[in-house]
Structures are given as C-alpha cells and as structure tokens.
Protein backbone atom coordinates (compact mmCIF):
# COMPACT_ATOMS: atom_id res chain seq x y z
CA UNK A 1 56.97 -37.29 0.24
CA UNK A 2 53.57 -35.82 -0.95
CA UNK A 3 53.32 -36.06 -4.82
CA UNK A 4 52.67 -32.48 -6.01
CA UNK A 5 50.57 -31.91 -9.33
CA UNK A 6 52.73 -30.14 -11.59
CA UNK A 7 52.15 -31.10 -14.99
CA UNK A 8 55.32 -33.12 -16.53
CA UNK A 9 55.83 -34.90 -19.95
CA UNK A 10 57.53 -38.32 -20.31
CA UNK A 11 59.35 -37.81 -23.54
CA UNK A 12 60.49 -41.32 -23.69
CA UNK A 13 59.01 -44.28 -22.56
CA UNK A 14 58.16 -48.10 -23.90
CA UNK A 15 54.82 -48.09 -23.21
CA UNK A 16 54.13 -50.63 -26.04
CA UNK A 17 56.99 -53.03 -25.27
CA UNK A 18 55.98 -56.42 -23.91
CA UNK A 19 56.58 -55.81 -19.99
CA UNK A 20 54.56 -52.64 -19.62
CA UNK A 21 51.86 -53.28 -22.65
CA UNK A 22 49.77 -55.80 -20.61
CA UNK A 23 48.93 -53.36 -17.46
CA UNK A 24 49.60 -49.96 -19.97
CA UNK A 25 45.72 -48.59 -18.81
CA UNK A 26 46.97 -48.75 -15.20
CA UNK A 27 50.27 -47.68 -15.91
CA UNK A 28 48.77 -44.30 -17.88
CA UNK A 29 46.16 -43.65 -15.08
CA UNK A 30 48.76 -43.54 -12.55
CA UNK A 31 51.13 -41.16 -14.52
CA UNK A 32 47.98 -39.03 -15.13
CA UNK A 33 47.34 -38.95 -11.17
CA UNK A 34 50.63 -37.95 -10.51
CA UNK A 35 50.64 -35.17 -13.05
CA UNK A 36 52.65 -36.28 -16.21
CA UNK A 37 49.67 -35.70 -18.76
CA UNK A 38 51.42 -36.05 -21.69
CA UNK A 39 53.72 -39.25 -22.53
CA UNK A 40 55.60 -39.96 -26.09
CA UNK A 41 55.89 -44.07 -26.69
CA UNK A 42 58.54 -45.51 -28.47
CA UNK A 43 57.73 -47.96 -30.85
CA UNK A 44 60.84 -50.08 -31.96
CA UNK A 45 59.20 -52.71 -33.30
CA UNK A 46 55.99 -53.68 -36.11
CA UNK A 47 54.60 -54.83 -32.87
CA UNK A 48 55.28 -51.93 -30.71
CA UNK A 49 54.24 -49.34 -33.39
CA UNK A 50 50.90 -51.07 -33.95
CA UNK A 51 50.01 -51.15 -30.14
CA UNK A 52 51.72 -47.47 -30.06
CA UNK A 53 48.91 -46.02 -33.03
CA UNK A 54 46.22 -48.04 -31.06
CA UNK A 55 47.14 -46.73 -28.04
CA UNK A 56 47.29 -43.01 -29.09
CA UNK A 57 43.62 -43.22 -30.48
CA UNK A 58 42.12 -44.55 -26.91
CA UNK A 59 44.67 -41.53 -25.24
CA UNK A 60 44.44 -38.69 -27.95
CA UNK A 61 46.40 -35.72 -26.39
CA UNK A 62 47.94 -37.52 -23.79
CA UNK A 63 49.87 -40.73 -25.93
CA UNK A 64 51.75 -39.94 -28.87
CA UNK A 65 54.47 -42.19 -30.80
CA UNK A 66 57.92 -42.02 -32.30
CA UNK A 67 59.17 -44.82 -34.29
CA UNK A 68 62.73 -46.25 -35.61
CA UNK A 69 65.19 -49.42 -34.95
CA UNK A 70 67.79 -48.91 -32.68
CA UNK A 71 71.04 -49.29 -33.57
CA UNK A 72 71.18 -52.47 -31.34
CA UNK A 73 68.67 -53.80 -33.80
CA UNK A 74 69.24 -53.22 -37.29
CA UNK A 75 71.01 -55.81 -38.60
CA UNK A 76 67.98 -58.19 -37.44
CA UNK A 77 65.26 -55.71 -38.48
CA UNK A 78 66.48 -52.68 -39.79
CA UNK A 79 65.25 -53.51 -43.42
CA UNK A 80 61.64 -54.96 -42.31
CA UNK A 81 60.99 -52.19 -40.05
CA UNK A 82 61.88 -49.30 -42.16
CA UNK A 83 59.31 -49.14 -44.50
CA UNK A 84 56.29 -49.33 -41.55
CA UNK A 85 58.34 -46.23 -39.71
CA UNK A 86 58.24 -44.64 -43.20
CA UNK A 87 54.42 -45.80 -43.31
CA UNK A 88 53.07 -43.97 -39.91
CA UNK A 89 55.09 -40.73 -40.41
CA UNK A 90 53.51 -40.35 -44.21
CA UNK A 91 50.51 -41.14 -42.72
CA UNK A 92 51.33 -38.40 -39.86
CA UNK A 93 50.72 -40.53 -36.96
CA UNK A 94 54.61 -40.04 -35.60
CA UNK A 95 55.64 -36.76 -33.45
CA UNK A 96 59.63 -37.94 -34.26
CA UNK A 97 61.54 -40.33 -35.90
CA UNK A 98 63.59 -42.61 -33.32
CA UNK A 99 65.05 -43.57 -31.38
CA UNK A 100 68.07 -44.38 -33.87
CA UNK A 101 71.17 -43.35 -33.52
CA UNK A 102 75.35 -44.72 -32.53
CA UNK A 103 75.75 -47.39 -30.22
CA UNK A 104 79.33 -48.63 -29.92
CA UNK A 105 79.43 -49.57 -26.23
CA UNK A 106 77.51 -52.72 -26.84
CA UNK A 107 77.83 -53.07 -30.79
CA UNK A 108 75.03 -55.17 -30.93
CA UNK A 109 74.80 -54.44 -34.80
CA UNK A 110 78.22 -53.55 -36.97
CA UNK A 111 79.10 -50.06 -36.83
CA UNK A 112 78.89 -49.55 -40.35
CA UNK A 113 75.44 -50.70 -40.07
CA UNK A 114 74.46 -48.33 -37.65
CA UNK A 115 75.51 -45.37 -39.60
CA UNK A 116 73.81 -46.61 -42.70
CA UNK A 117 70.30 -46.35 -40.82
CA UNK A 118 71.19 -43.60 -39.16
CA UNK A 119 71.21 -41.55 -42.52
CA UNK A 120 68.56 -43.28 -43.59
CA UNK A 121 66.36 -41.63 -40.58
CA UNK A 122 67.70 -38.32 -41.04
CA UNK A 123 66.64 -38.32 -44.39
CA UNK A 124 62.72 -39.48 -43.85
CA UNK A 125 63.13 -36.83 -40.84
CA UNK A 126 63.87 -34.32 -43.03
CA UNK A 127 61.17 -35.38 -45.63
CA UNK A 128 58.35 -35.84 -42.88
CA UNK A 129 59.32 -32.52 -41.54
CA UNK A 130 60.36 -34.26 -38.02
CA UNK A 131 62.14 -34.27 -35.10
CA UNK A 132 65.06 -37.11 -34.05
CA UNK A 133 65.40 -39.03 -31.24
CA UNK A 134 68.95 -40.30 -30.78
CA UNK A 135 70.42 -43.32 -28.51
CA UNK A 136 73.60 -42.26 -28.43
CA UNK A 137 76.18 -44.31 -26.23
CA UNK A 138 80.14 -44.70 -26.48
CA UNK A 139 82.98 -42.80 -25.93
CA UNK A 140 83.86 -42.48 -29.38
CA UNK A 141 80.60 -41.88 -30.50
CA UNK A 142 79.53 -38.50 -30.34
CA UNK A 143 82.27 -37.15 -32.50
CA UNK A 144 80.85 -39.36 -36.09
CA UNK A 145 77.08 -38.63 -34.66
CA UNK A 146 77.77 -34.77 -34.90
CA UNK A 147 79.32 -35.51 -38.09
CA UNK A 148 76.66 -37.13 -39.76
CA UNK A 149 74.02 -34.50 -38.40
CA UNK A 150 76.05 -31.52 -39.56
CA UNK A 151 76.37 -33.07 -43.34
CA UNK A 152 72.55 -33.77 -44.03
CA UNK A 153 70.88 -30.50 -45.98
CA UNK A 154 69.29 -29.55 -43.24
CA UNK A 155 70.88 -29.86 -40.02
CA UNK A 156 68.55 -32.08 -37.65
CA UNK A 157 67.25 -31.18 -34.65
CA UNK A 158 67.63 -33.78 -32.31
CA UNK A 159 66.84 -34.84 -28.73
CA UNK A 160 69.80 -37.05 -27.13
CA UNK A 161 67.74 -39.51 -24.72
CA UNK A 162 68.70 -40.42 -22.01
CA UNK A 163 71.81 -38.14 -21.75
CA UNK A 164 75.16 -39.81 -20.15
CA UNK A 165 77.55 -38.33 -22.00
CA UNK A 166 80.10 -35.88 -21.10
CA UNK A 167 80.14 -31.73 -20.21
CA UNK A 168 81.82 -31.03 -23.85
CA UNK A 169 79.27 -33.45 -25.59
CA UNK A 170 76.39 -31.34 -24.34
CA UNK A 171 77.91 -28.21 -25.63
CA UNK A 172 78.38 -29.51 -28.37
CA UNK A 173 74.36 -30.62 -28.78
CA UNK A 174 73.41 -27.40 -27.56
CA UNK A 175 75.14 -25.11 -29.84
CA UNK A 176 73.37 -27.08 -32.66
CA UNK A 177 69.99 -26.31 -30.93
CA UNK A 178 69.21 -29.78 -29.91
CA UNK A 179 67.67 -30.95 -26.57
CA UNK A 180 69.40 -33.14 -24.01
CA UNK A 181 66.84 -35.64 -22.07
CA UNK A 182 67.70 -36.61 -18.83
CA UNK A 183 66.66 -39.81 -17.16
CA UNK A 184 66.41 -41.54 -13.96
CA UNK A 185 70.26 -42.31 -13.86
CA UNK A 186 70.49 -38.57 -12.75
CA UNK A 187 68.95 -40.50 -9.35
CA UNK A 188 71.57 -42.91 -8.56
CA UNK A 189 73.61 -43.16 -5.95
CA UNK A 190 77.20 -43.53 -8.69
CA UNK A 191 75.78 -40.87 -10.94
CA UNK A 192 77.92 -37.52 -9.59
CA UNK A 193 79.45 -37.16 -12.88
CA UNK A 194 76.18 -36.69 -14.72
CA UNK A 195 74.80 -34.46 -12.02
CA UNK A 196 78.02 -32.30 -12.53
CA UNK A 197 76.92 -31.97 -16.53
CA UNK A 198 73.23 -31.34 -15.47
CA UNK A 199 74.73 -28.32 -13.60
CA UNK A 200 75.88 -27.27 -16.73
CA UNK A 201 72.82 -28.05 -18.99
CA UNK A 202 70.39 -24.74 -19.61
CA UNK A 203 66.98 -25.67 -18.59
CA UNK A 204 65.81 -24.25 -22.48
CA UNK A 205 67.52 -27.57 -23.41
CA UNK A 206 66.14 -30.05 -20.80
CA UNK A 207 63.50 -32.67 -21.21
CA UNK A 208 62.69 -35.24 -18.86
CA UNK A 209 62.46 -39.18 -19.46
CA UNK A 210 61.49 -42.53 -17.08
CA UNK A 211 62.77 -44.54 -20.56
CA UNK A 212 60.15 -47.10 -18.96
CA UNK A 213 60.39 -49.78 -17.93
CA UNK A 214 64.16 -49.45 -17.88
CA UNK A 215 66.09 -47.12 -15.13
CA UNK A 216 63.57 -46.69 -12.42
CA UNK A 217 64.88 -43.94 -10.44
CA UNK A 218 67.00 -44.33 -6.49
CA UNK A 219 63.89 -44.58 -4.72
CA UNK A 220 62.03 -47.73 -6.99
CA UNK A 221 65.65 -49.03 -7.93
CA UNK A 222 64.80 -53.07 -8.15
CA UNK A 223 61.34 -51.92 -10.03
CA UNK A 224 59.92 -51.98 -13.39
CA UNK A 225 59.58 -48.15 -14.19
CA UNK A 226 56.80 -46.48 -15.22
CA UNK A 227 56.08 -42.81 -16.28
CA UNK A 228 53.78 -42.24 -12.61
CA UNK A 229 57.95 -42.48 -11.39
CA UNK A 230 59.14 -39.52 -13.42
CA UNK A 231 58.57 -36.69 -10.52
CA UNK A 232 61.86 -37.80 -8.94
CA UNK A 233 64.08 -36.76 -11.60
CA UNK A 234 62.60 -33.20 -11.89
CA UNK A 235 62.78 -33.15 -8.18
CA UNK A 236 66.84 -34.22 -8.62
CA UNK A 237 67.02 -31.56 -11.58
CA UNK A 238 65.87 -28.96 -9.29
CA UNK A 239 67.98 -30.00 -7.01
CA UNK A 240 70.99 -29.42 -8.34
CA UNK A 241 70.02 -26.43 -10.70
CA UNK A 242 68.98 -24.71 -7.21
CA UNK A 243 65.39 -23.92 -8.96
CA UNK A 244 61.94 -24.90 -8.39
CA UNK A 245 60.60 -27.85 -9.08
CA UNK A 246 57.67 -26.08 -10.73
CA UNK A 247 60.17 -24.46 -13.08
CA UNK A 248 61.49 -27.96 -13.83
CA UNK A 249 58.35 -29.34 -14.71
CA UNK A 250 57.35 -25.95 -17.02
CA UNK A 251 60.34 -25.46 -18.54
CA UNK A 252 60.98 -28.90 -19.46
CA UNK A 253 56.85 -29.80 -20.76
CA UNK A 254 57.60 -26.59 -22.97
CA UNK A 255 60.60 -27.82 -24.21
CA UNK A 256 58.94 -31.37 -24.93
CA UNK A 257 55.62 -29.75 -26.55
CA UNK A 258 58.12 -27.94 -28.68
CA UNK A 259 59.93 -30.55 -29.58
CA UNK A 260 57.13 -33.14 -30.60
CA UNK A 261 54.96 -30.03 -31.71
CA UNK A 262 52.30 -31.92 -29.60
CA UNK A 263 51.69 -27.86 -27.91
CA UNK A 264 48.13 -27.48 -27.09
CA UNK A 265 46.08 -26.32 -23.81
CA UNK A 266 48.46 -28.17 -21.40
C-alpha cells in the first residue's frame, strides 16, 4: 500500500533507548518521509534523557522529550533518577513528565513503591506546569490511579499510553479530560477487545503511539518498531471509527500538539 503524507505525531517512542539510539538519524529520516514530523522521546533513564536533550537540539521542532522512571523501575532507580527529571523540566527542556504511573501486572517494583513515585511526579507536574504520561497496566489498577489523580490540588491531566484497558476505564479518563494513546496492539490479529473500546473512544481524546521499538504493528510483527511504522495504526483507527484517515492523522497531531504544547506551524 502507497504511504500517503499526512502529517502524524508519535507521542511515545524510545528513541534514546539502546536498540534504536545507534541508527536514531535513520530511524527519524524515515518517520519524516513517511509523514510523522513530530515525535516525543521517552527518556527513562540518566542515559536516555541525556541522548533525549541532545537529540532534541540536532531535531528542534521535530524531537521533543518527556522524562520519569517507570514503575517497573523505581526501586532500582527511582531515587537517582528523580532529581535529573526534576533537573530538565526546571530547566524547561521536558514537554511532560513520564511515563510513571501503576504497574501491577508485572510488579517489577513493590506496589507501595510505585504509588510513592507516582505522587512524587504529580507533584513536580504540577509545579513545572506539565502534562503526565501514565503506564498504566493491571486489572486492579485503574481504580487507585484515578484515586491518586483526583486527590492532588490540581487534578492532572494525563495521557494513558498505550491504552489496553477496558470500555469503563476510558470513560472514566475521559470525563477527567485526559487523552487515551493508542498503539500498535490496536493491529493485532487477538486485539478485538481493544478495537471494540476504540469504537468507543472520541477522536478529541485520541493520540497515536509506535512505543518504539516495542509493539511493531500486524504488518512488521517480528520487527524492531520505529515511528516511520506508525501510519498503520491511524489507518486501523480509521478503520474502525468509519472516518478518514486524514481525520485520524489531524485530529490526533492536534490532540498531541495540545497535549505537549509543542503547537506551532505543523
């Protein structure tokens, strides 16, 4: 199929991490041919972060960085990384804190743990005046994430990456205002019940995600993703939404420059 050029934004990919950093110039020159001219790297790490503010100064307007540990992480470097997150977003070179967040599918790091951070990245969101990214993945975990959102000050808003969750979850996110990011799991061949809550999902509230190199969509399954993949879920989006694919792509860059207040003459 003949890659079309509307524009698209990545709003979630490890550019930085150590599988995609040593080709990243090829990696961004494809996306760019393929029309996603904007792409948000998540930095997880000191390592990642450094390469991620490097990286946004040789791409300015097209790379921009979020930073925080994710909850798989922070009992090994939740306490060492903290203070270089709260570093770059003083220093304004963050578009959103994250992604942090709930994991207890895997409960890589005690659960107690997790929620400890969490608050602690709400809190330099709300002083940095930014946006959260949130890994959010469990059964039992939306219920304490909306919890914890709803008691800061200020509610939050938040984008849930890389959404899997079910129909009453993303009600729930959306009558808080926040934005649901869809990945390439919306491609697979197993993935009905997500394509069901797509249905569902307004398009104001959509946002787009490869979550490179992980999840490469149905048609690179077996490959390292990259952010040149990302047309395929807009075209599944469209799909079953029964719109456009140039609506997909609009709706959700809008919702992205929005989000990351990265808006400018895209």
């Amino acid at each position: 199929m003949a890659q079309t050029q509307f524009v698209k934004i990545d709003s979630h990919a490890h550019l930085t991490s150590d599988e995609l950093y040593p080709h990243v110039d090829q990696i961004i020159e494809r996306a760019i041919t393929q029309g996603v001219k904007k792409m948000v790297n998540i930095a997880t790490c000191k390592e990642t972060l450094e390469r991620g503010i490097e990286l946004a100064k040789k791409y300015p307007g097209i790379i921009y960085n979020t930073a925080a540990t994710t909850p798989h992480d922070v009992e090994t470097q939740g306490e060492s990384f903290f203070p270089l997150v709260q570093k770059a977003a003083k220093e304004e070179k963050l578009v959103a804190i994250g992604e942090t967040g709930l994991d207890y599918y895997y409960e890589h790091s005690r659960r107690d743990l997790q929620k400890i951070f969490l608050q602690r990245y709400f809190e330099l969101a709300r002083r940095s005046g930014l946006n959260v990214v949130i890994h959010s993945r469990g059964d039992d975990v939306f219920n304490e994430l909306f919890r914890m959102a709803d008691e800061q000050p200020v509610r939050p808003k938040c984008l849930l990456h890389c959404f899997t969750g079910k129909a009453h979850h993303a009600r729930q996110a959306i009558e808080r205002g926040w934005h649901i990011s869809i990945s390439g799991i919306v491609t697979f061949k197993k993935s009905e019940d997500l394509r069901e809550v797509v249905k569902e999902i307004p398009l104001e509230h959509l946002q787009i995600e490869t979550d490179s190199p992980y999840l490469a969509p149905q048609r690179k399954r077996g490959q390292m993703n990259e952010p040149s993949y990302l047309e395929e879920v807009a075209e599944e989006i469209a799909r079953i939404k029964g719109v456009s694919l140039e609506q997909v792509c609009a709706e959700t860059s809008k919702n992205s420059c929005s989000f990351f207040q990265i808006c400018d003459n895209i």
